[in-house]
C-alpha atoms as a PDB file:
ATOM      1  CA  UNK A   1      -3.354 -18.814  48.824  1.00  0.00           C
ATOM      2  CA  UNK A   2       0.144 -18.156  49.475  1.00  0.00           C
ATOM      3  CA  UNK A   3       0.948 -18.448  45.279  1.00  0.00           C
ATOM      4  CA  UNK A   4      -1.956 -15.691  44.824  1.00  0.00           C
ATOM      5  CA  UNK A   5      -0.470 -13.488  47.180  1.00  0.00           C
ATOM      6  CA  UNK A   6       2.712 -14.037  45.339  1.00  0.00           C
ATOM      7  CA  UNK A   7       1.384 -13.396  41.977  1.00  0.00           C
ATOM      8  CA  UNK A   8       0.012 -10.112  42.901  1.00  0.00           C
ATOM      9  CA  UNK A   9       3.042  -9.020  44.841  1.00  0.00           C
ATOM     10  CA  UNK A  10       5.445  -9.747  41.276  1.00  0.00           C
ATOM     11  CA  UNK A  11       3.031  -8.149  39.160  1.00  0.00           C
ATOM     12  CA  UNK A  12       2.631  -4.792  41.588  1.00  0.00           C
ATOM     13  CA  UNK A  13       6.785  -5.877  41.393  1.00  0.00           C
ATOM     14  CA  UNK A  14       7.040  -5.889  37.907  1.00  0.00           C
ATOM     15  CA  UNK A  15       4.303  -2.520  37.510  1.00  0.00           C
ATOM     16  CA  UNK A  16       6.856  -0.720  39.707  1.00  0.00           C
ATOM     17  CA  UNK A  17       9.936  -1.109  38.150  1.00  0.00           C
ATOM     18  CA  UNK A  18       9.195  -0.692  34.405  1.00  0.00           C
ATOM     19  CA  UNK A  19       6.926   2.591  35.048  1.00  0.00           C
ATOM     20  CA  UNK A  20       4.284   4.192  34.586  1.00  0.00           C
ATOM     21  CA  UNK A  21       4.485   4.305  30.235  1.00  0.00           C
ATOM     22  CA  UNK A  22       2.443   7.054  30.288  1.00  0.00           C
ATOM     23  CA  UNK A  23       4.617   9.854  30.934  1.00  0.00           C
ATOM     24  CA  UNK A  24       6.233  12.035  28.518  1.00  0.00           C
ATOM     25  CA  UNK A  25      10.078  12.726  28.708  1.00  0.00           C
ATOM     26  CA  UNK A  26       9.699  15.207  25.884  1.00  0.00           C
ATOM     27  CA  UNK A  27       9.127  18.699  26.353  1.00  0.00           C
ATOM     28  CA  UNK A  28       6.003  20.763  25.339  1.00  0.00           C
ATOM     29  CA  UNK A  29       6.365  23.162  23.094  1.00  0.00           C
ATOM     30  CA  UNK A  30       6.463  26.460  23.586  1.00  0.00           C
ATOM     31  CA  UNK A  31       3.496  28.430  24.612  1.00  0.00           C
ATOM     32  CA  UNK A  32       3.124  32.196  24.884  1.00  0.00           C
ATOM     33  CA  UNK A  33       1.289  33.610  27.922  1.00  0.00           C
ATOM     34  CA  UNK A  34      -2.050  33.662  26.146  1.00  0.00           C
ATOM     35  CA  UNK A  35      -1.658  29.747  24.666  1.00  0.00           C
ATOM     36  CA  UNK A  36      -1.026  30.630  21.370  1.00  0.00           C
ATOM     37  CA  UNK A  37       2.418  29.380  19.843  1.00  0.00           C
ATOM     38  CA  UNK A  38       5.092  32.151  19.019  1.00  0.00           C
ATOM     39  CA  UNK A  39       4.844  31.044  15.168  1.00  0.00           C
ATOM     40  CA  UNK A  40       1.444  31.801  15.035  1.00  0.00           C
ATOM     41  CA  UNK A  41       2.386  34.915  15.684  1.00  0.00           C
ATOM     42  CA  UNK A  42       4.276  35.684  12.886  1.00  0.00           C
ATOM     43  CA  UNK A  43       2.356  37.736  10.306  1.00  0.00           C
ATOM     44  CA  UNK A  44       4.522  36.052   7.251  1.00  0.00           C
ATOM     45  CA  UNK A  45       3.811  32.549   8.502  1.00  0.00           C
ATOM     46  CA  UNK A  46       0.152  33.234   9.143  1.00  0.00           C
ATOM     47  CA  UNK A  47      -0.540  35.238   5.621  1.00  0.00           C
ATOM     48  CA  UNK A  48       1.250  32.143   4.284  1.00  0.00           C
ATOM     49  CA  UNK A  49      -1.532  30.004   5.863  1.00  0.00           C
ATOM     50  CA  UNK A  50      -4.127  31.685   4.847  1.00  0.00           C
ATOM     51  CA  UNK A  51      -3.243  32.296   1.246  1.00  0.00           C
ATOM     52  CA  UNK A  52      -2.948  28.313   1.203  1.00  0.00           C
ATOM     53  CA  UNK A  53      -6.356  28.101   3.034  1.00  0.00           C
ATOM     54  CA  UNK A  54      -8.119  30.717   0.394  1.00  0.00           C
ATOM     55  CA  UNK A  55      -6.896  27.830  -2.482  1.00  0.00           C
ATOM     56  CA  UNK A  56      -8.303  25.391  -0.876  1.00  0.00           C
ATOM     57  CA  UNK A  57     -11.756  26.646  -0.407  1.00  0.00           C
ATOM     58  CA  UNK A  58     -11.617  27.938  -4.151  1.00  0.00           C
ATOM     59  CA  UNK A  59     -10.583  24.931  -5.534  1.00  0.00           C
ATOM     60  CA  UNK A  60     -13.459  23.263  -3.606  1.00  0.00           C
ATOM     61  CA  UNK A  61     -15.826  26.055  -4.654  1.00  0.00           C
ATOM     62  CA  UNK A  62     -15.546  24.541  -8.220  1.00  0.00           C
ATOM     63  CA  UNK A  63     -15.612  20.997  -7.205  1.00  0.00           C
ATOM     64  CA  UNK A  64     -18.637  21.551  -5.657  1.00  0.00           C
ATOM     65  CA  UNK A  65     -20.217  23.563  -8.879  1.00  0.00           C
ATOM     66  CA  UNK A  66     -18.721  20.539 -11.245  1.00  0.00           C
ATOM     67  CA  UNK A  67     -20.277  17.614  -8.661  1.00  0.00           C
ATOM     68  CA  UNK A  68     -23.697  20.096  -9.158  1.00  0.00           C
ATOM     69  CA  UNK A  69     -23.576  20.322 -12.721  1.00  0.00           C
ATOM     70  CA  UNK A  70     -22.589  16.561 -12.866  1.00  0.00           C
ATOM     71  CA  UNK A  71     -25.631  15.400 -10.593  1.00  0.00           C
ATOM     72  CA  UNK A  72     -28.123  18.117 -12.930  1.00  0.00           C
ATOM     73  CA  UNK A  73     -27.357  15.982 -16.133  1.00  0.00           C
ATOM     74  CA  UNK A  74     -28.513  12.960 -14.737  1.00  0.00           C
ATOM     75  CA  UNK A  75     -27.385   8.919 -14.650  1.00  0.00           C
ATOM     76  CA  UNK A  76     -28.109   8.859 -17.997  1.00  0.00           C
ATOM     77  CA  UNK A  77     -25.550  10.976 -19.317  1.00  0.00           C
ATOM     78  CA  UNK A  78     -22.803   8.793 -18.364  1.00  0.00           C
ATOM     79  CA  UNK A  79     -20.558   7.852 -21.707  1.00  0.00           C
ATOM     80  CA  UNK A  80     -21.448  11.483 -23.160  1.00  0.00           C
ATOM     81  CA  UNK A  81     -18.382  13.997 -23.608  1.00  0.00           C
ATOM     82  CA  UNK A  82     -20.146  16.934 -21.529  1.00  0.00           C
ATOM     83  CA  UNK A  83     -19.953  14.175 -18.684  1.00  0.00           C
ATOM     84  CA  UNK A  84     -16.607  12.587 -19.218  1.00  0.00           C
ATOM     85  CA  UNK A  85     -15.273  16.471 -19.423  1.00  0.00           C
ATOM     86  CA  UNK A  86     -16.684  17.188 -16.602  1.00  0.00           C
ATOM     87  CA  UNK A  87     -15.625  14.310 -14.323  1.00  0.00           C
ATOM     88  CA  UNK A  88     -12.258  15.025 -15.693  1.00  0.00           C
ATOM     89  CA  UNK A  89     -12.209  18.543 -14.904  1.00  0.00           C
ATOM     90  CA  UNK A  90     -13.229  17.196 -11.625  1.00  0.00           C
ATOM     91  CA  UNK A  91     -10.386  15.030 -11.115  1.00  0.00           C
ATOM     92  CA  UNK A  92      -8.022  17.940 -12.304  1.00  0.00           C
ATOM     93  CA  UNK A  93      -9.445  19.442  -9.252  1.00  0.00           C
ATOM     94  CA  UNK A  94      -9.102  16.953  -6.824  1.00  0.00           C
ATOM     95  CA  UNK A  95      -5.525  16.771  -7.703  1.00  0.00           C
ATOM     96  CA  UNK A  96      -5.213  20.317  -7.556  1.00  0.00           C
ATOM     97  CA  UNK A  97      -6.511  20.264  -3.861  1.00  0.00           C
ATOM     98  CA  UNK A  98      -4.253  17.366  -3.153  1.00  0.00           C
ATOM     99  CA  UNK A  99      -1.508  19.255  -4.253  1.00  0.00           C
ATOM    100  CA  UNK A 100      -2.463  22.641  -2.239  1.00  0.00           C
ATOM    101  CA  UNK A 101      -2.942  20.096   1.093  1.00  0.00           C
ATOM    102  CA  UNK A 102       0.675  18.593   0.538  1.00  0.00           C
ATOM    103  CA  UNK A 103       2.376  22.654  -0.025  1.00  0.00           C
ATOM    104  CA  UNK A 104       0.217  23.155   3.223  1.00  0.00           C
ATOM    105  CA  UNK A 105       1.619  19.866   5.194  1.00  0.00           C
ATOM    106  CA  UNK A 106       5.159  21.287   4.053  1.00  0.00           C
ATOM    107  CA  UNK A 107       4.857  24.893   4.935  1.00  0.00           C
ATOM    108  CA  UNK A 108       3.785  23.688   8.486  1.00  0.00           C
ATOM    109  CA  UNK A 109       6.258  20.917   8.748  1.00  0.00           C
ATOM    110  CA  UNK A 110       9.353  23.504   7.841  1.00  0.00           C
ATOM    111  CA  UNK A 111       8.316  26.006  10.266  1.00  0.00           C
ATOM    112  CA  UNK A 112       8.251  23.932  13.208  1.00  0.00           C
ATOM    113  CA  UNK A 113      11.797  21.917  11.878  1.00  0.00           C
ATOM    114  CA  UNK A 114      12.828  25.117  11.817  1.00  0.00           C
ATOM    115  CA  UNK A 115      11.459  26.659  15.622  1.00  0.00           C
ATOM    116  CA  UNK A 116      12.618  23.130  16.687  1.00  0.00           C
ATOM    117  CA  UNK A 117      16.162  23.578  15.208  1.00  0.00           C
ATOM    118  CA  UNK A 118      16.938  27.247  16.392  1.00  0.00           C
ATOM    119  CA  UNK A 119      15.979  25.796  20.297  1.00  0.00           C
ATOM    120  CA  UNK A 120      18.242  23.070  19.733  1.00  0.00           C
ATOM    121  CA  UNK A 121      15.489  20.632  20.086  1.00  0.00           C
ATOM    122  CA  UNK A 122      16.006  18.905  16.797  1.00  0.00           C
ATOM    123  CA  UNK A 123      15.926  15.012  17.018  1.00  0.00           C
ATOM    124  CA  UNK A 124      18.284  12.920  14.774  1.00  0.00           C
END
């Protein structure tokens, strides 16, 4: 009984001195009155986004017309140049979109290395 008792009292021990875990020692970022961010609120940053955003959804405007016109000719047509040109025009595509999500990752990622490095918040 008495090694029970001293189990629970080292691990209650043991809970107690290394913490909690869960808390966060790093600072929020900052938040404007209403809850939006301050960058969110710059017009150049936020015609940026959306000019990135209206390539997206054109690029997947024809993917979705090529998967259309791919599924129309049927299983059949596999092997036939119309298909193989358009399943390559379709993979043009894809790597187009890839390529507009990675600009988009990048514009994002340099704005806030850049909020973070005028506050002085910049981790090395």
């Amino acid at each position: 009984m008495l090694f029970r008792i001293s189990i629970v009292a080292l691990s209650a021990l043991c809970c107690l001195i290394t913490g909690c875990g869960g808390c966060s020692k790093e600072p929020k970022p900052p938040v404007v009155d209403d809850g939006i961010p301050p960058r969110m609120k710059d017009p150049a940053y936020t015609n940026q986004l959306v000019q990135l955003q209206g390539r997206q959804k054109k690029v997947a405007a024809r993917m979705a017309a090529l998967r259309s016109k791919i599924e129309g000719l049927g299983a059949e047509a596999k092997g036939k140049p119309e298909y193989a040109d358009l399943t390559n025009r379709l993979a043009q595509c894809e790597a187009e979109l890839e390529q507009v999500r990675k600009e988009t990752l990048l514009t994002v990622r340099t704005r806030l290395q850049a909020d973070s490095a005028t506050k002085g918040d910049l981790k090395k």
